[in-house]
PDB file of N, CA and C in Angstrom:
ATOM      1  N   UNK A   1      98.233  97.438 105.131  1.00  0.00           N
ATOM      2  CA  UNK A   1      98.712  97.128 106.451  1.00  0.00           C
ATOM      3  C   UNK A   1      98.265  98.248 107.385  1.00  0.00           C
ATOM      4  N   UNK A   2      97.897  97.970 108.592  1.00  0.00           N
ATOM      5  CA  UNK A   2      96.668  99.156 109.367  1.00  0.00           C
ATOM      6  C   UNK A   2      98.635  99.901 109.865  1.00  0.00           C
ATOM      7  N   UNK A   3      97.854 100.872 110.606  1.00  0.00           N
ATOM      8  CA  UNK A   3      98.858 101.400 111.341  1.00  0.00           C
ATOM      9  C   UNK A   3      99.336 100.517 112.677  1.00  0.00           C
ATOM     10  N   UNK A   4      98.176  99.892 113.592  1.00  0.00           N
ATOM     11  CA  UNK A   4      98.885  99.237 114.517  1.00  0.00           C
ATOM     12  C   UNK A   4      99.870  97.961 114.498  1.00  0.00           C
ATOM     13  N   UNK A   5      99.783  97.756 113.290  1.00  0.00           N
ATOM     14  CA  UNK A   5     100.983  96.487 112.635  1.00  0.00           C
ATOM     15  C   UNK A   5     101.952  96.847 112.910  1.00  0.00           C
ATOM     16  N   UNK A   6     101.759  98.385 111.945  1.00  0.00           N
ATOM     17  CA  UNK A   6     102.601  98.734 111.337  1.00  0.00           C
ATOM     18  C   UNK A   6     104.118  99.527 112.514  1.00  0.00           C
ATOM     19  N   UNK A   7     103.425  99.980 113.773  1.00  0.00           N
ATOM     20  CA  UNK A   7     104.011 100.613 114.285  1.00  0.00           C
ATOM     21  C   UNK A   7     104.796  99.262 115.043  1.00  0.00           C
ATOM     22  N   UNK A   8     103.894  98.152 115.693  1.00  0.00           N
ATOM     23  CA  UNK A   8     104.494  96.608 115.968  1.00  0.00           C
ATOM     24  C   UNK A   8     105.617  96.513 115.391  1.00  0.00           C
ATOM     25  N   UNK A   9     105.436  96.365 114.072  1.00  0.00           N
ATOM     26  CA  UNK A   9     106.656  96.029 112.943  1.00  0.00           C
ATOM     27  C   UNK A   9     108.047  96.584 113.300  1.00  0.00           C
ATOM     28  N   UNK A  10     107.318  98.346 113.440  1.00  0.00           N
ATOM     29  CA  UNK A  10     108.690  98.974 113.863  1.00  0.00           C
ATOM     30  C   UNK A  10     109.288  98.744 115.250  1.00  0.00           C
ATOM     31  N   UNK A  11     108.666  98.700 116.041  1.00  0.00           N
ATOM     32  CA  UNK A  11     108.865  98.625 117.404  1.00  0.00           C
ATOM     33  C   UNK A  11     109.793  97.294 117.504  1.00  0.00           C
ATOM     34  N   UNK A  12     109.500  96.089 116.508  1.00  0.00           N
ATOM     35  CA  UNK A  12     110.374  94.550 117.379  1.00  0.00           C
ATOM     36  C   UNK A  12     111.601  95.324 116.365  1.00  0.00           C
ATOM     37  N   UNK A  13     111.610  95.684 115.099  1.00  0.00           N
ATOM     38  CA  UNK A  13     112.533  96.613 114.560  1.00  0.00           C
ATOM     39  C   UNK A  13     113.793  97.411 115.685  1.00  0.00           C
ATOM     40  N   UNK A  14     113.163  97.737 116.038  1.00  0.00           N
ATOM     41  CA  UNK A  14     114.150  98.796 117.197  1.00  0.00           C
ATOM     42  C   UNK A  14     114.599  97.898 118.471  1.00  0.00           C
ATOM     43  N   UNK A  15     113.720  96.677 118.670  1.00  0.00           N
ATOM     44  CA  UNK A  15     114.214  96.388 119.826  1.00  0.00           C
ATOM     45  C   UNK A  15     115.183  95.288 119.207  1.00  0.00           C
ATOM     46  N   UNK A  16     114.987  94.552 117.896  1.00  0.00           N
ATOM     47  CA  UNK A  16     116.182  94.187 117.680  1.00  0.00           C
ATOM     48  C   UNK A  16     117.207  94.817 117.197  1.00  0.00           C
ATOM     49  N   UNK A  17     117.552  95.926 116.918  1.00  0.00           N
ATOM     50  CA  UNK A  17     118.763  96.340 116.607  1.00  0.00           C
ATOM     51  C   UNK A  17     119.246  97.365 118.001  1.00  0.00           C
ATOM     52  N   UNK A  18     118.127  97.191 118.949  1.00  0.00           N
ATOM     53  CA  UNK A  18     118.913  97.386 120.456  1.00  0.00           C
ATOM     54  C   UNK A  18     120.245  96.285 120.519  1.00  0.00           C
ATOM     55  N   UNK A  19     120.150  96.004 120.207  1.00  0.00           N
ATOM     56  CA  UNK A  19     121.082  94.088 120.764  1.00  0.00           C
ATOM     57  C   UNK A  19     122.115  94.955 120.008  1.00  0.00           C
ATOM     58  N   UNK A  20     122.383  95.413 118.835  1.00  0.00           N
ATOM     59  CA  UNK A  20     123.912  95.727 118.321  1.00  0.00           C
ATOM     60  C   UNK A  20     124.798  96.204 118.894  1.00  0.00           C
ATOM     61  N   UNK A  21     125.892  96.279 118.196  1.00  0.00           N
ATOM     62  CA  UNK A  21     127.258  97.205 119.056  1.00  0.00           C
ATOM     63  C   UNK A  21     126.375  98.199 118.570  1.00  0.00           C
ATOM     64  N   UNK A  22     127.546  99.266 119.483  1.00  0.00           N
ATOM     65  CA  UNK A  22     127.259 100.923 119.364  1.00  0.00           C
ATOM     66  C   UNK A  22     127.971 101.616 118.062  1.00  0.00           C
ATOM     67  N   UNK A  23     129.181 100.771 117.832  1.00  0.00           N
ATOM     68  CA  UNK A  23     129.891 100.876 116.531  1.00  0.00           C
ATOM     69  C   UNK A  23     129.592 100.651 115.605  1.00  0.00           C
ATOM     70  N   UNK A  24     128.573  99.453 115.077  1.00  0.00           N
ATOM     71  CA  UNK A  24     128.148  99.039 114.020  1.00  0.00           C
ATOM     72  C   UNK A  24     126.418  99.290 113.733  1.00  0.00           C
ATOM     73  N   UNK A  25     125.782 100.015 114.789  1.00  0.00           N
ATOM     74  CA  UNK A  25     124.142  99.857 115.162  1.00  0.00           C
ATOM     75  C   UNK A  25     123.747 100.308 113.658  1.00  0.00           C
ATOM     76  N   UNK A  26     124.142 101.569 113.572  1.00  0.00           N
ATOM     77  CA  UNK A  26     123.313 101.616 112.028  1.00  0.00           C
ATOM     78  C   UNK A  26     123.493 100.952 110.817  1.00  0.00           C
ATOM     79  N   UNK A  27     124.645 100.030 111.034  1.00  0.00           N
ATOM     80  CA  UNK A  27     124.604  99.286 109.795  1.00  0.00           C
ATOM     81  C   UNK A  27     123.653  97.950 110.123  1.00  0.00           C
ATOM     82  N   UNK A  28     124.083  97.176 111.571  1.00  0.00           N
ATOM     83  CA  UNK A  28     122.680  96.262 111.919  1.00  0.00           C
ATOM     84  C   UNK A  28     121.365  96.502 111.206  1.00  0.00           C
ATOM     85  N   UNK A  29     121.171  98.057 111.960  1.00  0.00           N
ATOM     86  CA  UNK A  29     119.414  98.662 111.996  1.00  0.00           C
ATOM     87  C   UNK A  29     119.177  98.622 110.140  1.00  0.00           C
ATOM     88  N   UNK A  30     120.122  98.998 109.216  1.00  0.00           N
ATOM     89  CA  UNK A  30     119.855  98.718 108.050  1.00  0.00           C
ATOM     90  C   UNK A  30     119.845  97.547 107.445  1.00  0.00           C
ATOM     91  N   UNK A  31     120.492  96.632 108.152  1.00  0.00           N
ATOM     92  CA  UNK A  31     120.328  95.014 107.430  1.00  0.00           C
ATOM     93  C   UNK A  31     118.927  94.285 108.235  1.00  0.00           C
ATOM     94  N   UNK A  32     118.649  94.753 109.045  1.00  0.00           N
ATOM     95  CA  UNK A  32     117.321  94.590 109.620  1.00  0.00           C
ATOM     96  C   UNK A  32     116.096  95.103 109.075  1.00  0.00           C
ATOM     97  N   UNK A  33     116.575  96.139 108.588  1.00  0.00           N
ATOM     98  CA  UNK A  33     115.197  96.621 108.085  1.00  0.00           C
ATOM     99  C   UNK A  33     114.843  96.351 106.441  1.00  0.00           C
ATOM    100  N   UNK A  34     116.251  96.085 106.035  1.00  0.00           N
ATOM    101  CA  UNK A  34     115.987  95.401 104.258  1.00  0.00           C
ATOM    102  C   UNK A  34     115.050  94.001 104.609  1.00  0.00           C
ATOM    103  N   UNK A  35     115.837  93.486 105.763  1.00  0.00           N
ATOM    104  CA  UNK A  35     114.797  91.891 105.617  1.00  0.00           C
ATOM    105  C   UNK A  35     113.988  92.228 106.479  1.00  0.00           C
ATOM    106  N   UNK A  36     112.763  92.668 107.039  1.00  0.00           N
ATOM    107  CA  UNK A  36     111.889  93.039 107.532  1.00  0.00           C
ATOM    108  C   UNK A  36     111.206  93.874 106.181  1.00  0.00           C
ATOM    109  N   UNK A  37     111.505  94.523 105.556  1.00  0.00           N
ATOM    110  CA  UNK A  37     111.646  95.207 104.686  1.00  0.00           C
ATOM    111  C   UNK A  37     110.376  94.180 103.190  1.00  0.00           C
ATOM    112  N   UNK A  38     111.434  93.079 103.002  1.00  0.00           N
ATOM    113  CA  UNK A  38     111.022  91.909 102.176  1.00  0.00           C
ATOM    114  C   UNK A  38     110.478  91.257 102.664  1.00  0.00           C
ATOM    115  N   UNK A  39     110.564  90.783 103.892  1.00  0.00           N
ATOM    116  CA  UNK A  39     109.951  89.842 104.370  1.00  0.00           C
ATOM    117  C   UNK A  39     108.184  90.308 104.885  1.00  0.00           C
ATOM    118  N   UNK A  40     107.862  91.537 104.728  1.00  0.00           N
ATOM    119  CA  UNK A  40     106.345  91.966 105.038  1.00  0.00           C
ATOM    120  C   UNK A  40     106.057  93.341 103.911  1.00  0.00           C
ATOM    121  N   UNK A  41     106.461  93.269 102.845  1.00  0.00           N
ATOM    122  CA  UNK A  41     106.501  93.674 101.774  1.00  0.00           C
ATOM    123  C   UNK A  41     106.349  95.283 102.095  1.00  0.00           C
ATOM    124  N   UNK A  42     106.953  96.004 103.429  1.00  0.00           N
ATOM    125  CA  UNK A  42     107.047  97.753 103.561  1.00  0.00           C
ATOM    126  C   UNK A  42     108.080  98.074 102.861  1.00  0.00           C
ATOM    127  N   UNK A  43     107.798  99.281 102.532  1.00  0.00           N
ATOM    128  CA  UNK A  43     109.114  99.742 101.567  1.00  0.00           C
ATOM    129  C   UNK A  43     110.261 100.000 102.829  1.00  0.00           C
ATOM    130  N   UNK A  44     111.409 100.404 102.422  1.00  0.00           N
ATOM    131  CA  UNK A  44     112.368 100.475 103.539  1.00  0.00           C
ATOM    132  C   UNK A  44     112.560 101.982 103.908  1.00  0.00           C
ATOM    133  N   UNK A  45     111.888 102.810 103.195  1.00  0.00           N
ATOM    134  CA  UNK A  45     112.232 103.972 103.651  1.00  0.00           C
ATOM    135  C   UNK A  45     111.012 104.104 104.422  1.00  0.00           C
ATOM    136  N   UNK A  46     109.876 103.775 104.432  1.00  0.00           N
ATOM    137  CA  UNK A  46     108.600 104.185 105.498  1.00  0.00           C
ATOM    138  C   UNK A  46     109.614 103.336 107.102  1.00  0.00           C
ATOM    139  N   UNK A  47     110.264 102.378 106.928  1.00  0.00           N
ATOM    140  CA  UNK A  47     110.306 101.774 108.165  1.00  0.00           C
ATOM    141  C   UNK A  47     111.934 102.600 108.161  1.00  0.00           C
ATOM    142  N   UNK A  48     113.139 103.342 107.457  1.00  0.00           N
ATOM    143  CA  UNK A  48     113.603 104.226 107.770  1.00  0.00           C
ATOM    144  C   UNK A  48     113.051 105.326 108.910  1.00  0.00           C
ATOM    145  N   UNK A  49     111.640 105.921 108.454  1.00  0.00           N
ATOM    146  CA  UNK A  49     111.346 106.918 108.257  1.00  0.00           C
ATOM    147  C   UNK A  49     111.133 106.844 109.831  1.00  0.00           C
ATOM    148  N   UNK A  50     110.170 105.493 110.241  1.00  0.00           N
ATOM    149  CA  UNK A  50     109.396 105.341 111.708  1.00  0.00           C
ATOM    150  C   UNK A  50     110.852 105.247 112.762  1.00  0.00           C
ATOM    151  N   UNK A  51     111.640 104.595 112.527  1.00  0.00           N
ATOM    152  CA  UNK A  51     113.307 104.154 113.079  1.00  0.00           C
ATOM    153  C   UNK A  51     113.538 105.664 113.416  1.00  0.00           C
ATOM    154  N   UNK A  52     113.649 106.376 112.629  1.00  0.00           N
ATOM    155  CA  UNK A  52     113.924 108.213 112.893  1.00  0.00           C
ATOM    156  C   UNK A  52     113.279 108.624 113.582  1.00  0.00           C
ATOM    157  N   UNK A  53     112.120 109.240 113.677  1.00  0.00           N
ATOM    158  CA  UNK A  53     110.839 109.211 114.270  1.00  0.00           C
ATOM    159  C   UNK A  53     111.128 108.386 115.973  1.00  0.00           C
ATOM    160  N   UNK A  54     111.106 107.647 116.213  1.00  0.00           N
ATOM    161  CA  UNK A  54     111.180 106.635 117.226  1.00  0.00           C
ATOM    162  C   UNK A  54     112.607 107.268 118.008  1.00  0.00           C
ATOM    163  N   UNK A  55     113.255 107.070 117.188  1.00  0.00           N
ATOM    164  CA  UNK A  55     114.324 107.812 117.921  1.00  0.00           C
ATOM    165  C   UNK A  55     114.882 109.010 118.383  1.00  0.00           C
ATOM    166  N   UNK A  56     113.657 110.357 117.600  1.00  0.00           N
ATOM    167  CA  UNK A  56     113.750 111.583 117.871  1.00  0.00           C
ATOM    168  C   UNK A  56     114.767 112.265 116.883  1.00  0.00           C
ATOM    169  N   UNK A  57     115.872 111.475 116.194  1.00  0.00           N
ATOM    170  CA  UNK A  57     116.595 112.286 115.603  1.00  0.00           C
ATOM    171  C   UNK A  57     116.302 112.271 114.283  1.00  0.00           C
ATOM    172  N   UNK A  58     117.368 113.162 113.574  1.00  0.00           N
ATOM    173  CA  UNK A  58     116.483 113.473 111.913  1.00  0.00           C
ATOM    174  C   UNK A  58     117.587 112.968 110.591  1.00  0.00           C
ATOM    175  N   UNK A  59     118.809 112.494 111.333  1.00  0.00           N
ATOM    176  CA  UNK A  59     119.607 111.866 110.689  1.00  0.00           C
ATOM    177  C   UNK A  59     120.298 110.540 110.373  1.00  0.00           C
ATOM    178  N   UNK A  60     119.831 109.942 112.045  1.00  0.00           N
ATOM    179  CA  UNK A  60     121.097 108.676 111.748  1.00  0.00           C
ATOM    180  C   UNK A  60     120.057 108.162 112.957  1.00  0.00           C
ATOM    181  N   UNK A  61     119.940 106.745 112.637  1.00  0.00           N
ATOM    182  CA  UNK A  61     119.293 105.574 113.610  1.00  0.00           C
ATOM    183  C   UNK A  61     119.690 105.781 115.449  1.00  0.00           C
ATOM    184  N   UNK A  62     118.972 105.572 116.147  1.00  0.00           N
ATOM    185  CA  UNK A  62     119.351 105.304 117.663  1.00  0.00           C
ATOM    186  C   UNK A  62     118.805 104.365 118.134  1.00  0.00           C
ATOM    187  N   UNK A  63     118.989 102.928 117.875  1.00  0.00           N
ATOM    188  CA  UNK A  63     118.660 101.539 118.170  1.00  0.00           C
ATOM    189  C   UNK A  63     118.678 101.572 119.854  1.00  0.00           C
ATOM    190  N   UNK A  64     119.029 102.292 120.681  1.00  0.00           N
ATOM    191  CA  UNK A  64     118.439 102.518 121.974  1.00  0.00           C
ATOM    192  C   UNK A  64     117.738 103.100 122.331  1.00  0.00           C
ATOM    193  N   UNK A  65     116.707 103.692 121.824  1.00  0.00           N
ATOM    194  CA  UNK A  65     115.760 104.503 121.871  1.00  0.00           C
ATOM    195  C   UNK A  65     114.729 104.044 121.091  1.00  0.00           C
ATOM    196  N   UNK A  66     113.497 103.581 122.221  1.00  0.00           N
ATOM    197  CA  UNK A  66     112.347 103.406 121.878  1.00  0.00           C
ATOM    198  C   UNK A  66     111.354 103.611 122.427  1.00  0.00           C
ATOM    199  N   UNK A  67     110.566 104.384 121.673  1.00  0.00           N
ATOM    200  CA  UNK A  67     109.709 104.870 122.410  1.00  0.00           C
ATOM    201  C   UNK A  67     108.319 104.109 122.315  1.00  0.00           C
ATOM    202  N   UNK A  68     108.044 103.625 123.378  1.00  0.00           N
ATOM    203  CA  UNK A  68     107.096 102.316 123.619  1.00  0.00           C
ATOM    204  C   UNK A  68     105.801 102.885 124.179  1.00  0.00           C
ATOM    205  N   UNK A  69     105.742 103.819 124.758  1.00  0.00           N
ATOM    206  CA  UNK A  69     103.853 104.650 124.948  1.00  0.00           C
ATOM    207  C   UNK A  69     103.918 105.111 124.181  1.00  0.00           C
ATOM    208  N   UNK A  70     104.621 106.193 123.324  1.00  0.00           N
ATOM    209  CA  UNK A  70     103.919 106.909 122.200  1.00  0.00           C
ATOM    210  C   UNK A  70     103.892 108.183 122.533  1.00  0.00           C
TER     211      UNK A  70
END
């Protein structure tokens, strides 16, 4: 899978678990990313990994934060 998929992948990733509560986002962003996960055969920690990354922090998901230029 090239990288520009791959970053796609993550990106509708983040913008759907924008839509969650603020209370529950990281459990959303993790049931999102198991079936995204299976459903385009990435392991779940590379699309963990980009979700972190994307969001700047080094611990816990920020489903409002996306960084869309790069």
């Amino acid at each position: 899978m090239s990288p520009a998929t791959l970053a796609a992948l993550a990106a509708i990733l983040i913008a759907i678990c924008s839509f969650a509560a603020p209370a529950s986002a990281q459990t959303v962003c993790e049931e999102h990313m198991i079936r995204i996960s299976k459903a385009y055969d990435i392991p779940v920690g590379v699309l963990y990994s980009v979700g972190l990354t994307e969001s700047g922090r080094r611990n816990s998901l920020q489903p409002y934060a996306l960084n869309i230029h790069g």
